[in-house]
C-alpha atoms as a PDB file:
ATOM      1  CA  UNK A   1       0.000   0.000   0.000  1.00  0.00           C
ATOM      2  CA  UNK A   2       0.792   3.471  -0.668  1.00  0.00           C
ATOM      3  CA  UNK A   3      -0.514   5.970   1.533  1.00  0.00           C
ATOM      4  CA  UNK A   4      -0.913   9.599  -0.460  1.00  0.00           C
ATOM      5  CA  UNK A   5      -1.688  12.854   1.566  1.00  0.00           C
ATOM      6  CA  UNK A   6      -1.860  16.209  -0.513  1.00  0.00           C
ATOM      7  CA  UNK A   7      -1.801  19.807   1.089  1.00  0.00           C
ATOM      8  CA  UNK A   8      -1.313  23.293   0.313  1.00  0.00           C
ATOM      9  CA  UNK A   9      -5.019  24.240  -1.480  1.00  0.00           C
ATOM     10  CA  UNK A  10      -6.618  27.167  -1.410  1.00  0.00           C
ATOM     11  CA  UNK A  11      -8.351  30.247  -2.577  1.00  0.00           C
ATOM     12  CA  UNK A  12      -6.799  32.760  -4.677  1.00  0.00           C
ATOM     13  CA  UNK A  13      -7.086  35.338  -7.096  1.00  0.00           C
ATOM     14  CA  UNK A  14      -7.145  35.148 -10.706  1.00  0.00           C
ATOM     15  CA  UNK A  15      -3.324  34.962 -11.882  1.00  0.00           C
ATOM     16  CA  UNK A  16      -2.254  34.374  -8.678  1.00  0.00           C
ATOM     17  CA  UNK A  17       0.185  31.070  -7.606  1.00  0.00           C
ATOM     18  CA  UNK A  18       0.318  27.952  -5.390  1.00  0.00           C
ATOM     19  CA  UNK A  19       2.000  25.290  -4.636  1.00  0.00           C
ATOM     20  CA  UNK A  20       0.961  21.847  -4.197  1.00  0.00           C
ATOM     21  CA  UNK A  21       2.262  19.145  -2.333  1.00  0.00           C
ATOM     22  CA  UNK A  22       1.933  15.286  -2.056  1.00  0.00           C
ATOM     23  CA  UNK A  23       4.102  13.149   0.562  1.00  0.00           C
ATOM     24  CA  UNK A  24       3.714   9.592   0.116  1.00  0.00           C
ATOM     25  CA  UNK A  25       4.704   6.878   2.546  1.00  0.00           C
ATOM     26  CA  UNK A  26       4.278   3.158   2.392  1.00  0.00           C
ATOM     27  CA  UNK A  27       6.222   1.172  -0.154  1.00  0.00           C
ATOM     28  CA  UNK A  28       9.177   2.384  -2.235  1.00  0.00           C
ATOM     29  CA  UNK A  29       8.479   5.458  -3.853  1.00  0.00           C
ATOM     30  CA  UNK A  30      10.790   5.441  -7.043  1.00  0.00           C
ATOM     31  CA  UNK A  31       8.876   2.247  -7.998  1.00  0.00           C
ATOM     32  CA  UNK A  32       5.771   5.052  -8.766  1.00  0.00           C
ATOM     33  CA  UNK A  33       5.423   7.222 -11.546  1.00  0.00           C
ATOM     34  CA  UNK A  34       3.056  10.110  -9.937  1.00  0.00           C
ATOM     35  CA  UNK A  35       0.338  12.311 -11.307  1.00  0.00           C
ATOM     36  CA  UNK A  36      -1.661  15.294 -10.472  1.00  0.00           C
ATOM     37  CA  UNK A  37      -5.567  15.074 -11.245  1.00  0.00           C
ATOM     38  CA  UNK A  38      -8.153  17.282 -11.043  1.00  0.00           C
ATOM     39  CA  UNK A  39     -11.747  17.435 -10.783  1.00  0.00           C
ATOM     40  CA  UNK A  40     -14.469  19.983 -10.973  1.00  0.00           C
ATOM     41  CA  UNK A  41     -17.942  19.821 -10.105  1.00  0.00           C
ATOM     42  CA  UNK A  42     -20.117  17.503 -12.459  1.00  0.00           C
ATOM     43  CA  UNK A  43     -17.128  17.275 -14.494  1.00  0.00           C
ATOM     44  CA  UNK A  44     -15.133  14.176 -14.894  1.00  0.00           C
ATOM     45  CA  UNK A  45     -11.517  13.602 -13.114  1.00  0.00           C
ATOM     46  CA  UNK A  46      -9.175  15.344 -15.650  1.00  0.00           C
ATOM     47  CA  UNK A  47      -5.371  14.871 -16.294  1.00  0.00           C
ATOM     48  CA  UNK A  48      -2.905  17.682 -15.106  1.00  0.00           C
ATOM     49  CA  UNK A  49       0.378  16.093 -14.867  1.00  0.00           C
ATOM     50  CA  UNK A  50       2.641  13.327 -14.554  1.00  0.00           C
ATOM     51  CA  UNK A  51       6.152  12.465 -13.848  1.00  0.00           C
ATOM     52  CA  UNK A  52       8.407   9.509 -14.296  1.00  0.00           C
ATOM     53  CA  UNK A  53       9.976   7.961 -11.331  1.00  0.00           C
ATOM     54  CA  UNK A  54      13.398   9.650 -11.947  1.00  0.00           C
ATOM     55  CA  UNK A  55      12.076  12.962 -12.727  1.00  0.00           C
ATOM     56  CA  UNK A  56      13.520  12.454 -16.006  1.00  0.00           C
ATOM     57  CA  UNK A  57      10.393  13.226 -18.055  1.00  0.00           C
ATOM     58  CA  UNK A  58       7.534  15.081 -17.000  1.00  0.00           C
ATOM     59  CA  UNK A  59       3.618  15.414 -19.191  1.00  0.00           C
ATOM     60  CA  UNK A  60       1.141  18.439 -19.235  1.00  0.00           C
ATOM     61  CA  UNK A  61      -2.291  18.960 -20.032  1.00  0.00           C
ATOM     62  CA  UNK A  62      -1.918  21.738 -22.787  1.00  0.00           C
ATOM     63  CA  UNK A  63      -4.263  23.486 -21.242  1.00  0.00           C
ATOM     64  CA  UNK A  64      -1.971  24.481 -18.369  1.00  0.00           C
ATOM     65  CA  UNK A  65       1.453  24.019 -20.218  1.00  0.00           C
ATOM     66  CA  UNK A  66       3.565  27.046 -19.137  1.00  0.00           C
ATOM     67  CA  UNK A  67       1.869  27.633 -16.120  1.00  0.00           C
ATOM     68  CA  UNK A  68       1.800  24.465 -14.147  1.00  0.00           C
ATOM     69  CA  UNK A  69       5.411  22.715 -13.334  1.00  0.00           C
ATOM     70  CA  UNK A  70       5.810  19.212 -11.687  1.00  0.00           C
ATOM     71  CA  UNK A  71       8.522  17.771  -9.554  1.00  0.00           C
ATOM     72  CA  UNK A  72       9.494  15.032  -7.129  1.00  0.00           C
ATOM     73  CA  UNK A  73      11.465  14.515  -4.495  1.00  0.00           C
ATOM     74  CA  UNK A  74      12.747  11.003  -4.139  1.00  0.00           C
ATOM     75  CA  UNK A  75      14.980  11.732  -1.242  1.00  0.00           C
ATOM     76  CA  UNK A  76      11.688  12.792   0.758  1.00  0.00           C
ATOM     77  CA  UNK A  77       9.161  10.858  -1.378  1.00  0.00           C
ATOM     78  CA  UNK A  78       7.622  14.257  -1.803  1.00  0.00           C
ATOM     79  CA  UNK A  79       5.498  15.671  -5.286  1.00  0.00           C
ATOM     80  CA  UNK A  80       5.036  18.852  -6.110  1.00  0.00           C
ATOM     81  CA  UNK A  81       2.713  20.862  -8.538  1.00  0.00           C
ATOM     82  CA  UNK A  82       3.914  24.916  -8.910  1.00  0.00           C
ATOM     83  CA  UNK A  83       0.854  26.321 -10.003  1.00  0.00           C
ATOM     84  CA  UNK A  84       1.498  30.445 -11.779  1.00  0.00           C
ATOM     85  CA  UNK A  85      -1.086  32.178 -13.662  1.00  0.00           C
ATOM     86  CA  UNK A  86      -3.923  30.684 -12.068  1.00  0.00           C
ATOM     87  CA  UNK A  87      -7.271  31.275 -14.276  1.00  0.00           C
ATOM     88  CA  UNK A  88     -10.835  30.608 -12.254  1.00  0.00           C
ATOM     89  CA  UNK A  89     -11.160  27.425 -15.094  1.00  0.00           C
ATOM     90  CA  UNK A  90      -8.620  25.853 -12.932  1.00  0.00           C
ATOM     91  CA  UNK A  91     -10.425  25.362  -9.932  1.00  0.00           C
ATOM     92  CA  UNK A  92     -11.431  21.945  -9.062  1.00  0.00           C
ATOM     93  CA  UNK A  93     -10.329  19.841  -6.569  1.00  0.00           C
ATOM     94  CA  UNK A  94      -6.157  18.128  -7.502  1.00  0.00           C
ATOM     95  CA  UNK A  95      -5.709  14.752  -7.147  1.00  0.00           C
ATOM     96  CA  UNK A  96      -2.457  13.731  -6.493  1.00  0.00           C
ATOM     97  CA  UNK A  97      -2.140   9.756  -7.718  1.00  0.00           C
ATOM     98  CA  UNK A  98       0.750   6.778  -7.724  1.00  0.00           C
ATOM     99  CA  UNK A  99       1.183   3.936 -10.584  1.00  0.00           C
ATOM    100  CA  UNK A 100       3.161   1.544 -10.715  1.00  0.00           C
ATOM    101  CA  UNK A 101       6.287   2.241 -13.220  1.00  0.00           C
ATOM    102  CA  UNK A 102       6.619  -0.911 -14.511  1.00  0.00           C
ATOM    103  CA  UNK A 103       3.548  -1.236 -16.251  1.00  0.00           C
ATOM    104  CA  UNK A 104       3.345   0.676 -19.729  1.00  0.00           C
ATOM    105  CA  UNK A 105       0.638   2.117 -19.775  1.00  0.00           C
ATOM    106  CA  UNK A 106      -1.415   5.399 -20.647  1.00  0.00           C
ATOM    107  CA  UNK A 107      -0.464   8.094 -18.334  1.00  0.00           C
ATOM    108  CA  UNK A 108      -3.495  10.388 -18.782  1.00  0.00           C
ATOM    109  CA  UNK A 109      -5.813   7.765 -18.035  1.00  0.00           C
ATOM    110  CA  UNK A 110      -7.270   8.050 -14.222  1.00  0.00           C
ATOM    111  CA  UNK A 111      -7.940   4.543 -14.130  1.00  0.00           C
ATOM    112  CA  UNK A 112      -4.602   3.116 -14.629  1.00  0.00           C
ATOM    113  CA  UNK A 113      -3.507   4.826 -11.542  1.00  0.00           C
ATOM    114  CA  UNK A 114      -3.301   2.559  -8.293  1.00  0.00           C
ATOM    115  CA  UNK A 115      -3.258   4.752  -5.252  1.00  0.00           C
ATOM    116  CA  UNK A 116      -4.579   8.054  -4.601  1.00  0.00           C
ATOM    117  CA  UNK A 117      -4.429  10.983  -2.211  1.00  0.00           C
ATOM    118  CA  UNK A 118      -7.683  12.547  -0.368  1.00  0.00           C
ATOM    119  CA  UNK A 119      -8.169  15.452  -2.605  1.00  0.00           C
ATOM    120  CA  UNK A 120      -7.371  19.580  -1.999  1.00  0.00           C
ATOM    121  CA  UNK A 121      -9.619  22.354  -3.283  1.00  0.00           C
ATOM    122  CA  UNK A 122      -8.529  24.462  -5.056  1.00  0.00           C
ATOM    123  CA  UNK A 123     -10.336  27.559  -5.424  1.00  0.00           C
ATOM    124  CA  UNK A 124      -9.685  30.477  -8.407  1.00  0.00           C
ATOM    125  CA  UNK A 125     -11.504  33.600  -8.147  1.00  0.00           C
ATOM    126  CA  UNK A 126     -12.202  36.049 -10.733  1.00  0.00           C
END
């Protein structure tokens, strides 16, 4: 099992920033590719981001390319989401989600994640 807990939601203006955070404990953490979700009322969970166990590559939505940046922390089995230029189409609630790296498989896809974190709002006004 891999335990996910995400902090560091919130309400803030329109272009505004925040940062994200997911610490994961349980089993060996660089055995996880990790992924940020997102989901807004009545709307389905949506892809953010992703990153590959070593950091080496990271994936975007292209609707927040250039404003969102991923990284991990394998030393502290930390994940991080930088969030700049915040737009009130952003809020939803992020989803911060573990799969196993040694299955090939689609990265976007919700479903072929195995563990996931409780959820933090986060809240964009105009």
């Amino acid at each position: 099992q891999v335990q996910l807990v995400e902090s560091g939601g919130g309400l803030v203006q329109a272009g505004g920033s925040l940062r994200l955070s997911c610490a994961a404990s349980g089993r060996t953490f660089t055995d996880y590719a990790m992924g940020w979700f997102r989901q807004a009322p009545g709307k389905e969970r949506e892809f953010v981001a992703a990153v590959s166990w070593s950091a080496g590559s990271t994936y975007y939505v292209d609707s927040v390319k250039g404003r969102f940046t991923i990284s991990r922390d394998n030393a502290k089995s930390t994940v991080h989401l930088q969030m700049n230029s915040l737009k009130p189409e952003d809020t939803a609630v992020y989803y911060c989600a573990a799969r196993n790296r040694f299955r090939k498989v689609d990265y976007m896809d919700y479903r072929n994640y195995d563990y996931w974190g409780q959820g933090t709002q986060v809240t964009v006004s105009s």
